[in-house]
PDB file of N, CA and C in Angstrom:
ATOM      1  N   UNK A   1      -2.006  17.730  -8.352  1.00  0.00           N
ATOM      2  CA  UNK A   1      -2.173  17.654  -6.911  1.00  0.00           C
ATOM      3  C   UNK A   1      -0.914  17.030  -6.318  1.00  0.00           C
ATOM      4  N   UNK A   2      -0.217  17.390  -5.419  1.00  0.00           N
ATOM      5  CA  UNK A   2       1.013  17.446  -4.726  1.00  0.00           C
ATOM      6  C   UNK A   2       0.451  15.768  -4.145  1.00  0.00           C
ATOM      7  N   UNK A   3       1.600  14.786  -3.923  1.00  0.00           N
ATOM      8  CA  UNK A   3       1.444  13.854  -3.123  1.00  0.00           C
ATOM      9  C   UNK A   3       2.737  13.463  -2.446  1.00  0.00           C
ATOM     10  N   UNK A   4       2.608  12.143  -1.128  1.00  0.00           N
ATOM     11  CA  UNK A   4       3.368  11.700  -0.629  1.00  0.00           C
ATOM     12  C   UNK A   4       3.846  10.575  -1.291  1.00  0.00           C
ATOM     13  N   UNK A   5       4.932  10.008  -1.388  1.00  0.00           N
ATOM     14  CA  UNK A   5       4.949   8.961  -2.112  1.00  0.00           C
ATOM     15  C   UNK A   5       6.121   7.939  -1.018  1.00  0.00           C
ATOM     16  N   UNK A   6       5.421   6.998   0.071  1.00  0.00           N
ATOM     17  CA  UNK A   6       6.098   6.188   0.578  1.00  0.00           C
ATOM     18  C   UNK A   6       6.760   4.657  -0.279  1.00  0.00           C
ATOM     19  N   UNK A   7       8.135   4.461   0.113  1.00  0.00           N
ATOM     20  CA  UNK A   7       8.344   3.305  -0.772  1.00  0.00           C
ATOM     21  C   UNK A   7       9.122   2.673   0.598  1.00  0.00           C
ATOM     22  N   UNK A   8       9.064   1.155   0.308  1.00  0.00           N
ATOM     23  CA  UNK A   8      10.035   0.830   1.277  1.00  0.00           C
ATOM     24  C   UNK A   8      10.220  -0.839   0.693  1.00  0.00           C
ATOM     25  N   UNK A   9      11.168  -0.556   0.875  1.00  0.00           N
ATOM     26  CA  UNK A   9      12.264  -1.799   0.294  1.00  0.00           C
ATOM     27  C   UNK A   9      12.814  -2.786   1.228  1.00  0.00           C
ATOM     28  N   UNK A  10      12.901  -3.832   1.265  1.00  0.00           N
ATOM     29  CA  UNK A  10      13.292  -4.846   2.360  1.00  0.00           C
ATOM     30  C   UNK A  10      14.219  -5.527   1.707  1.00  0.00           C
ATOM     31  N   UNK A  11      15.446  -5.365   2.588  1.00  0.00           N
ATOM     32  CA  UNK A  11      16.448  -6.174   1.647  1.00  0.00           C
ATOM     33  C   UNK A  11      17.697  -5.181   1.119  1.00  0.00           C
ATOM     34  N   UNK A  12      17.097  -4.129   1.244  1.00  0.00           N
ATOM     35  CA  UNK A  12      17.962  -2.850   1.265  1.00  0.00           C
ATOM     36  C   UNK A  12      19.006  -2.741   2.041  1.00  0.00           C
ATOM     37  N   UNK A  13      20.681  -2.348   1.727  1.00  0.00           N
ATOM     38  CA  UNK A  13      21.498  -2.688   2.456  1.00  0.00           C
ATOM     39  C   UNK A  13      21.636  -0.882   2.916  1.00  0.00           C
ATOM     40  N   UNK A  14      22.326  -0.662   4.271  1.00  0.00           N
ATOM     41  CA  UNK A  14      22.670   1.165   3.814  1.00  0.00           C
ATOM     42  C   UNK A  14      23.600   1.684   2.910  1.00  0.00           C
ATOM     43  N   UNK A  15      24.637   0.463   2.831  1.00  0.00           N
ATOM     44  CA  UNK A  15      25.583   0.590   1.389  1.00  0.00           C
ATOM     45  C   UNK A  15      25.001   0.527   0.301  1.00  0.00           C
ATOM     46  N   UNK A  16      24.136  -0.197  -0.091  1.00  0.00           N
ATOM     47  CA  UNK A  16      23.596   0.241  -1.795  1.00  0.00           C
ATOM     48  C   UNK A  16      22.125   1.170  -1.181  1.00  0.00           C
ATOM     49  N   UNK A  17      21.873   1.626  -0.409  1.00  0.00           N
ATOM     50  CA  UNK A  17      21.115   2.644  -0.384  1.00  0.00           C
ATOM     51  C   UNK A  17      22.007   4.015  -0.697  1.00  0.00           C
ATOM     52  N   UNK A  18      22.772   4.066  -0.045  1.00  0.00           N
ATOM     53  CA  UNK A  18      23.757   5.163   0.143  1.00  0.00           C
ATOM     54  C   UNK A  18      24.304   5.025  -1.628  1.00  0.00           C
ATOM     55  N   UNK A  19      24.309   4.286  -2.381  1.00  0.00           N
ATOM     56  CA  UNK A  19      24.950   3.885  -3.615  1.00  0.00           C
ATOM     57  C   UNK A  19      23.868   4.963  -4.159  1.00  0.00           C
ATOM     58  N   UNK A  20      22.431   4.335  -4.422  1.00  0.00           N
ATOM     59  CA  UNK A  20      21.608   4.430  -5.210  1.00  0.00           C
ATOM     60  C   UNK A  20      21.300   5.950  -4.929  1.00  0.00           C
ATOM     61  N   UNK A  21      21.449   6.577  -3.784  1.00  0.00           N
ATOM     62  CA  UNK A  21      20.853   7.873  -3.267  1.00  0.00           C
ATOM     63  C   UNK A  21      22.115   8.867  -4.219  1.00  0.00           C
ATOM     64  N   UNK A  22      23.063   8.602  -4.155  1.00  0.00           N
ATOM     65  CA  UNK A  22      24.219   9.157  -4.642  1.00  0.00           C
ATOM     66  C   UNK A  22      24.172   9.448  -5.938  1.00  0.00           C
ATOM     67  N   UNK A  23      23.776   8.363  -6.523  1.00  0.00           N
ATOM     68  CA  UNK A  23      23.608   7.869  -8.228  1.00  0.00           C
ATOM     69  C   UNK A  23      22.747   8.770  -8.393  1.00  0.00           C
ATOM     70  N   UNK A  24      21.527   9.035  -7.526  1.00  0.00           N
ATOM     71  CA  UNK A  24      20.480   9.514  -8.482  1.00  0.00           C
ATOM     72  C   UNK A  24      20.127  10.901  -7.918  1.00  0.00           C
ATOM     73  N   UNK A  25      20.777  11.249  -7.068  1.00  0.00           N
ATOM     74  CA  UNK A  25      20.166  12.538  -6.157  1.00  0.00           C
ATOM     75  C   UNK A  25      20.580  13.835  -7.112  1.00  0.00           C
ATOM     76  N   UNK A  26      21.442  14.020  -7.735  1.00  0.00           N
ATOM     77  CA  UNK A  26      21.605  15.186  -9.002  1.00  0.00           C
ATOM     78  C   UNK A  26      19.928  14.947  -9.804  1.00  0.00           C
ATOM     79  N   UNK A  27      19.586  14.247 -10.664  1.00  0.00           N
ATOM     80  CA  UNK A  27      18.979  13.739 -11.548  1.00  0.00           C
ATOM     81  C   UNK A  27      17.490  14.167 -10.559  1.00  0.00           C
ATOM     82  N   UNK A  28      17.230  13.285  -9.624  1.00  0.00           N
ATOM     83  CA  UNK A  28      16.062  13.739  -8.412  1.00  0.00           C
ATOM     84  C   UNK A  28      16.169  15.414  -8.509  1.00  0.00           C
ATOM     85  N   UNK A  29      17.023  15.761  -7.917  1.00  0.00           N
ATOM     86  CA  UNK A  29      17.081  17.690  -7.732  1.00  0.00           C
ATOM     87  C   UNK A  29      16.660  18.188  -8.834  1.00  0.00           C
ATOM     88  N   UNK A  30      16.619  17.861 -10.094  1.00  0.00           N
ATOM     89  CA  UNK A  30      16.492  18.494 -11.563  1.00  0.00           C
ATOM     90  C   UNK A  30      14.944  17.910 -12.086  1.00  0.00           C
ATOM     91  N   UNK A  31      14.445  17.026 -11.563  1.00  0.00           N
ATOM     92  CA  UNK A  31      13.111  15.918 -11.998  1.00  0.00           C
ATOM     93  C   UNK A  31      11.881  17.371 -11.718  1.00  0.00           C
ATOM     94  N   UNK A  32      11.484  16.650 -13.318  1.00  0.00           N
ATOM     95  CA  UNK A  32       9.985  17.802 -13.147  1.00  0.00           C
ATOM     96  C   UNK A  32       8.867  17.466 -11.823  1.00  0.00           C
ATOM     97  N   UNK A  33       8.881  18.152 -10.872  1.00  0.00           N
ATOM     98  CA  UNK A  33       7.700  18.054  -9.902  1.00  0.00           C
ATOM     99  C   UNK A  33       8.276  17.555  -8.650  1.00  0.00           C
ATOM    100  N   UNK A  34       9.818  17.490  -8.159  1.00  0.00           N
ATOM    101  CA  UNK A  34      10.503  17.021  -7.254  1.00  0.00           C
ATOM    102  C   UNK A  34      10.416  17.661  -6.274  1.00  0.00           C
ATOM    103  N   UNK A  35       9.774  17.751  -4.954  1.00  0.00           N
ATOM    104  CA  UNK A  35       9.702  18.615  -3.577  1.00  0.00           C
ATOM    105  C   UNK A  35      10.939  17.942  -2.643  1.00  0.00           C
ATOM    106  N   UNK A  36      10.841  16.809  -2.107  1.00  0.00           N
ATOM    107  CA  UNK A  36      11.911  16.390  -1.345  1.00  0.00           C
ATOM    108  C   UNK A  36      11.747  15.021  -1.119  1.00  0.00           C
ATOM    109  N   UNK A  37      12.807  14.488  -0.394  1.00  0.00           N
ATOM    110  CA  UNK A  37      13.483  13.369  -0.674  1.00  0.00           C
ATOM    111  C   UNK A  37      14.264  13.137   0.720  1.00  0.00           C
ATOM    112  N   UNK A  38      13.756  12.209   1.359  1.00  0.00           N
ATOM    113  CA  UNK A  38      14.458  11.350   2.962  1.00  0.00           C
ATOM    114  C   UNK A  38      14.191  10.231   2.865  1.00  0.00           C
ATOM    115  N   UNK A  39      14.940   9.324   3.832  1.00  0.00           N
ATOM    116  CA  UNK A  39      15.006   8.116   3.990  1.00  0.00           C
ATOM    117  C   UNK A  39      15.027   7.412   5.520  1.00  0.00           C
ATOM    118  N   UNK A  40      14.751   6.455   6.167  1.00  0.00           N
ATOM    119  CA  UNK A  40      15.608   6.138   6.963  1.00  0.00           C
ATOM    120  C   UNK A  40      15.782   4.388   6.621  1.00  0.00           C
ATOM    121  N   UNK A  41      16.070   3.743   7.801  1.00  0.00           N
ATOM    122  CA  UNK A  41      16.776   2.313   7.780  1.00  0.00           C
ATOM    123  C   UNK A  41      15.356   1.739   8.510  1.00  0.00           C
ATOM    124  N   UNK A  42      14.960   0.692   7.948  1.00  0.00           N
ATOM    125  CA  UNK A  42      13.338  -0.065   8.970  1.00  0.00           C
ATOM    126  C   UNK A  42      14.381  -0.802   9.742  1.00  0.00           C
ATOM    127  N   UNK A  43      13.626  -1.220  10.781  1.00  0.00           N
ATOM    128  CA  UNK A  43      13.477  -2.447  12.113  1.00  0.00           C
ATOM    129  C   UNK A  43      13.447  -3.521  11.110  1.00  0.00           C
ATOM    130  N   UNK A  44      14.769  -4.393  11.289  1.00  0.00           N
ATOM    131  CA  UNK A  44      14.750  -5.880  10.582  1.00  0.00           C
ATOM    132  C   UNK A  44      14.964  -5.472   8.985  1.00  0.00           C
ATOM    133  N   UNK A  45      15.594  -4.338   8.833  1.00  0.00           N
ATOM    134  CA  UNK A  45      16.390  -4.216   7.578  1.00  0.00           C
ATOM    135  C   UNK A  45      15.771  -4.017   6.413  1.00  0.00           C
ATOM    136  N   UNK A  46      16.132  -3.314   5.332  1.00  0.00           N
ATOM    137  CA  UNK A  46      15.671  -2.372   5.082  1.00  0.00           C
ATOM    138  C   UNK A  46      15.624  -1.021   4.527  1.00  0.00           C
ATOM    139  N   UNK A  47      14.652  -0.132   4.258  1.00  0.00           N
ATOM    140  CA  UNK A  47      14.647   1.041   4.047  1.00  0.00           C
ATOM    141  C   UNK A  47      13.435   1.523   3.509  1.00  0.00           C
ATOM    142  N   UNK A  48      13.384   2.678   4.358  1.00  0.00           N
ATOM    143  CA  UNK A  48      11.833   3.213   3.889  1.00  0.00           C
ATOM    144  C   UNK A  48      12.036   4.728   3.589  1.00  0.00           C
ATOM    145  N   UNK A  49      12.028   5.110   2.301  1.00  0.00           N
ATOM    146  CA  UNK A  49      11.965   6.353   1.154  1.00  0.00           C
ATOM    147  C   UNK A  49      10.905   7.042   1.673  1.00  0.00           C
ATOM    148  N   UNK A  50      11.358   8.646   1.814  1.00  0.00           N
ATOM    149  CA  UNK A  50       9.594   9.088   1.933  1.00  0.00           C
ATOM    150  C   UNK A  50       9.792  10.343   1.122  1.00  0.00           C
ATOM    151  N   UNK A  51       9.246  11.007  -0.480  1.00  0.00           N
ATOM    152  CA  UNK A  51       9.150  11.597  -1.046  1.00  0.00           C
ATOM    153  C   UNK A  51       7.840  12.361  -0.915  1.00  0.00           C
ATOM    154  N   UNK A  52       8.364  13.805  -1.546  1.00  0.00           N
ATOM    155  CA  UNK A  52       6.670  14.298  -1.997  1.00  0.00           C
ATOM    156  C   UNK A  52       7.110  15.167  -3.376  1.00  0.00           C
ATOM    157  N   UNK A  53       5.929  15.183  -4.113  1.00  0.00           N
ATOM    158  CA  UNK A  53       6.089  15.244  -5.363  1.00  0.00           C
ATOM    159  C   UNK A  53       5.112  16.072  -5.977  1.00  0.00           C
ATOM    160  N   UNK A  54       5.520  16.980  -7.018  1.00  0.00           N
ATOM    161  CA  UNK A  54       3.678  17.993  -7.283  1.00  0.00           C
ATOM    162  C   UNK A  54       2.879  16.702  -8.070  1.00  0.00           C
ATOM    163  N   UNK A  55       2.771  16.075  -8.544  1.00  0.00           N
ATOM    164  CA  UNK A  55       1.870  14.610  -8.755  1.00  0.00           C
ATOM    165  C   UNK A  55       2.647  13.395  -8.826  1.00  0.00           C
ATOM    166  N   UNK A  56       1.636  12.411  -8.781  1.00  0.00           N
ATOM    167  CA  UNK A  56       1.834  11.155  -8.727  1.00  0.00           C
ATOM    168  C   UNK A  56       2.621  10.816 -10.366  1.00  0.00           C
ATOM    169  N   UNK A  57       2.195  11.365 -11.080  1.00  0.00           N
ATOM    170  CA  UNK A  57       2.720  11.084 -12.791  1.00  0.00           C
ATOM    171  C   UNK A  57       4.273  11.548 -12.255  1.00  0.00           C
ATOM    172  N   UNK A  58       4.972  12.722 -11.730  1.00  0.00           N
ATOM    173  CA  UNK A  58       5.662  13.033 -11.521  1.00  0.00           C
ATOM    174  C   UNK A  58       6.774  12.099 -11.079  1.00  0.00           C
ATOM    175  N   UNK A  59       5.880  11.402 -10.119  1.00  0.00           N
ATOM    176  CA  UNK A  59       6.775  10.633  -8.894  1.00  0.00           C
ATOM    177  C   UNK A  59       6.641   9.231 -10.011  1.00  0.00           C
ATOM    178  N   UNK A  60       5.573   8.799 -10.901  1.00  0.00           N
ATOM    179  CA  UNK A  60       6.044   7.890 -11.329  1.00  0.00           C
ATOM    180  C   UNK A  60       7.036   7.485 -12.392  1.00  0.00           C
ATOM    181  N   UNK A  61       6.747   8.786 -13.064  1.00  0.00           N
ATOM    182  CA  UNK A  61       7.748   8.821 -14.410  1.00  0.00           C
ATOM    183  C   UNK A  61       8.989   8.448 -13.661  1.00  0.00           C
ATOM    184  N   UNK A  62       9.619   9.371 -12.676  1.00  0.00           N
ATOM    185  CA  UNK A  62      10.838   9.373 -12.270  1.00  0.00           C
ATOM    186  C   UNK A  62      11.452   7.888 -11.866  1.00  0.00           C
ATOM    187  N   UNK A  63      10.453   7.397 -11.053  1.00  0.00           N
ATOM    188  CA  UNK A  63      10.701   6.066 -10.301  1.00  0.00           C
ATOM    189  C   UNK A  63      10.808   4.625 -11.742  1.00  0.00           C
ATOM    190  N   UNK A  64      10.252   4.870 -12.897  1.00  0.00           N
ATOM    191  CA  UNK A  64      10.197   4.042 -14.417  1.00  0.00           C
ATOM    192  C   UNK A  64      11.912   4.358 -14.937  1.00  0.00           C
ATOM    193  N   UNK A  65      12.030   5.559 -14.973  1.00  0.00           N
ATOM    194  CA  UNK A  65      12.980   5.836 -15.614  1.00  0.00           C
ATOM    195  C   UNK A  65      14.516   6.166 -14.926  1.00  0.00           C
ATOM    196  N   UNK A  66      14.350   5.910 -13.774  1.00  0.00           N
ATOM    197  CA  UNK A  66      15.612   6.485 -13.031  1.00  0.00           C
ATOM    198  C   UNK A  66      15.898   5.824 -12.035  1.00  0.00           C
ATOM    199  N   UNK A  67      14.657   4.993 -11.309  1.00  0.00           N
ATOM    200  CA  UNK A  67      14.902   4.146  -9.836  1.00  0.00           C
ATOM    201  C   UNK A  67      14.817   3.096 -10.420  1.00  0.00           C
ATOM    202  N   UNK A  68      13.880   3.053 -11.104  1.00  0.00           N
ATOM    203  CA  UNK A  68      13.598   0.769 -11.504  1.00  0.00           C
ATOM    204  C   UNK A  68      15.278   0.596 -12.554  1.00  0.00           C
ATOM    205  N   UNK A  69      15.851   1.295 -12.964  1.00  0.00           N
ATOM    206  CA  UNK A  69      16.710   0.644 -14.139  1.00  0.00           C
ATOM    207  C   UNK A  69      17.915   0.691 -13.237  1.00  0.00           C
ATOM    208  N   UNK A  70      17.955   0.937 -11.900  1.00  0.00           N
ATOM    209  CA  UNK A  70      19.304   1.118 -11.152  1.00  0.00           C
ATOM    210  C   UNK A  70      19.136   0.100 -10.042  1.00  0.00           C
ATOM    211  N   UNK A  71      17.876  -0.155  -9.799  1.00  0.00           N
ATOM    212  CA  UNK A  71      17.810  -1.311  -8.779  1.00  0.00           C
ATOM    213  C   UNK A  71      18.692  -2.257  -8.775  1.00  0.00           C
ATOM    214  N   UNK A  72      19.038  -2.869  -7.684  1.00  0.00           N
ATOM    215  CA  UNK A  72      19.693  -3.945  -7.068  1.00  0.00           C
ATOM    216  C   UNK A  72      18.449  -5.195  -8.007  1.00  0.00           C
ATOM    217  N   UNK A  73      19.301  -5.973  -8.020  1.00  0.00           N
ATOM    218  CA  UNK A  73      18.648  -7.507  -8.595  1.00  0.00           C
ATOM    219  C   UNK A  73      17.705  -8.043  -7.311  1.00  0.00           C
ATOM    220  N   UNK A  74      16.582  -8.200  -6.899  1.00  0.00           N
ATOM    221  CA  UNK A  74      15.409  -8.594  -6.248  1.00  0.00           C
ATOM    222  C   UNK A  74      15.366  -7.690  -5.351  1.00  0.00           C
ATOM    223  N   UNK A  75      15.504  -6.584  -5.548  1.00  0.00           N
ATOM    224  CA  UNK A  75      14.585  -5.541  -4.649  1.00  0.00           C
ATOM    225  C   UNK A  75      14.048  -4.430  -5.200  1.00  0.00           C
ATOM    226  N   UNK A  76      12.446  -5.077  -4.961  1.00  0.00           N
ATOM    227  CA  UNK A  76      11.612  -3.989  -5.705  1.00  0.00           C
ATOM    228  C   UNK A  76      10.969  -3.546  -4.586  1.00  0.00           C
ATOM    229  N   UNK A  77      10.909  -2.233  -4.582  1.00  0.00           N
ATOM    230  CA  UNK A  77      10.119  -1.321  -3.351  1.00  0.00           C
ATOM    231  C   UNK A  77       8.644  -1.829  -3.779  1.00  0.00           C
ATOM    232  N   UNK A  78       8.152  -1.508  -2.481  1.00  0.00           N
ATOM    233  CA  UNK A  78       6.455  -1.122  -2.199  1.00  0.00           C
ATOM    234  C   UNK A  78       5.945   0.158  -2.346  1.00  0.00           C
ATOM    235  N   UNK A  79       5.932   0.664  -3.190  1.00  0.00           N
ATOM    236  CA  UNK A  79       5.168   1.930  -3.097  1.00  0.00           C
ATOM    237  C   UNK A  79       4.111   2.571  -3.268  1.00  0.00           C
ATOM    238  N   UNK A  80       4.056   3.375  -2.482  1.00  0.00           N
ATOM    239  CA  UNK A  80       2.391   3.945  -1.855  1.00  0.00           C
ATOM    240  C   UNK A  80       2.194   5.508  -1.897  1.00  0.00           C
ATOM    241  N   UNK A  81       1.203   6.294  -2.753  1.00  0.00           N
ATOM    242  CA  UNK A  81       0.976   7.299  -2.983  1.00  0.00           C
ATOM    243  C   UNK A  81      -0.297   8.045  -2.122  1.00  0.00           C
ATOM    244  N   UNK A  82      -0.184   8.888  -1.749  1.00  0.00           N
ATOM    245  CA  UNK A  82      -0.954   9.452  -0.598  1.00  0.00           C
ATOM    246  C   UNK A  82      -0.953  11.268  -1.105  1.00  0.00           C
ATOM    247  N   UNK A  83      -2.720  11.575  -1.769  1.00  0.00           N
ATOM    248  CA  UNK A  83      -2.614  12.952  -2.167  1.00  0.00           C
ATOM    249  C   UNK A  83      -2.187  13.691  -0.637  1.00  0.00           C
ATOM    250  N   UNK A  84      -1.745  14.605  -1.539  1.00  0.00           N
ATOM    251  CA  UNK A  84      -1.761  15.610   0.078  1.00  0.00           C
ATOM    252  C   UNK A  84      -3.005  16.903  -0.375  1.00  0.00           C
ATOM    253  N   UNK A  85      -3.234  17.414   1.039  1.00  0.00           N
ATOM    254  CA  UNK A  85      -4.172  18.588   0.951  1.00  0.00           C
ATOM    255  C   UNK A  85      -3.572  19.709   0.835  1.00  0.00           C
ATOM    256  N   UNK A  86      -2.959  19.547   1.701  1.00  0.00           N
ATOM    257  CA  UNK A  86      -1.668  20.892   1.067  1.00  0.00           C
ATOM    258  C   UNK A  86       0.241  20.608   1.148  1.00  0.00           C
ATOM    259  N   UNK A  87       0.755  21.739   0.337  1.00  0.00           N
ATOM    260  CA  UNK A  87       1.839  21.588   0.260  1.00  0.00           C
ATOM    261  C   UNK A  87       2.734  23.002   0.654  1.00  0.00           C
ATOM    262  N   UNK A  88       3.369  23.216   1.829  1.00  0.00           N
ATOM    263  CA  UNK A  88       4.336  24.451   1.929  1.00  0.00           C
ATOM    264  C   UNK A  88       5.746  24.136   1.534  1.00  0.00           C
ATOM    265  N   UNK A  89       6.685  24.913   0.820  1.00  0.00           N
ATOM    266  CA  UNK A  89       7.670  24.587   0.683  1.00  0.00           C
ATOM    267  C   UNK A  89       8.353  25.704   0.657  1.00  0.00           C
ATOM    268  N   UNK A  90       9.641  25.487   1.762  1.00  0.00           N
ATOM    269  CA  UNK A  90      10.733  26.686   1.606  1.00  0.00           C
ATOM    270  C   UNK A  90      11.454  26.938   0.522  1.00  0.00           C
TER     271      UNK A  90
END
């Protein structure tokens, strides 16, 4: 089942966002179950990720093996999985 997967990080600079998006966005494009991938900057700093993914195993494997080992030293996202009912994709 396809889901949303919100994360948002506080503490997030746009320079090591822009780092980390760079680092991993090949690797993301190639990830089993990867639909898409945006971001913007929160109010009072920040950053809030908004993915969707054909499952949650999908979105988590990726985030174990590819987002947690590249993190910045004390910033661990919040993240929040939300099935979806449906999914269109161009």
């Amino acid at each position: 089942m396809p889901i949303l997967m919100t994360g948002e990080a506080q503490g997030l600079t746009a320079e090591t966002y822009l780092h980390m998006f760079n680092l991993l966005a090949l690797a993301m494009k190639a990830a089993p179950g990867f639909v898409l991938d945006t971001a913007h900057p929160l109010e009072g700093g920040g950053f809030r990720v908004v993915e969707v993914w054909r499952s949650k195993e999908d979105s988590d494997r990726f985030f174990a093996t590819q987002v947690a080992p590249n993190l910045v030293p004390g910033v661990r996202p919040k993240r929040h999985t939300q099935a979806l009912s449906s999914l269109l994709a161009g």
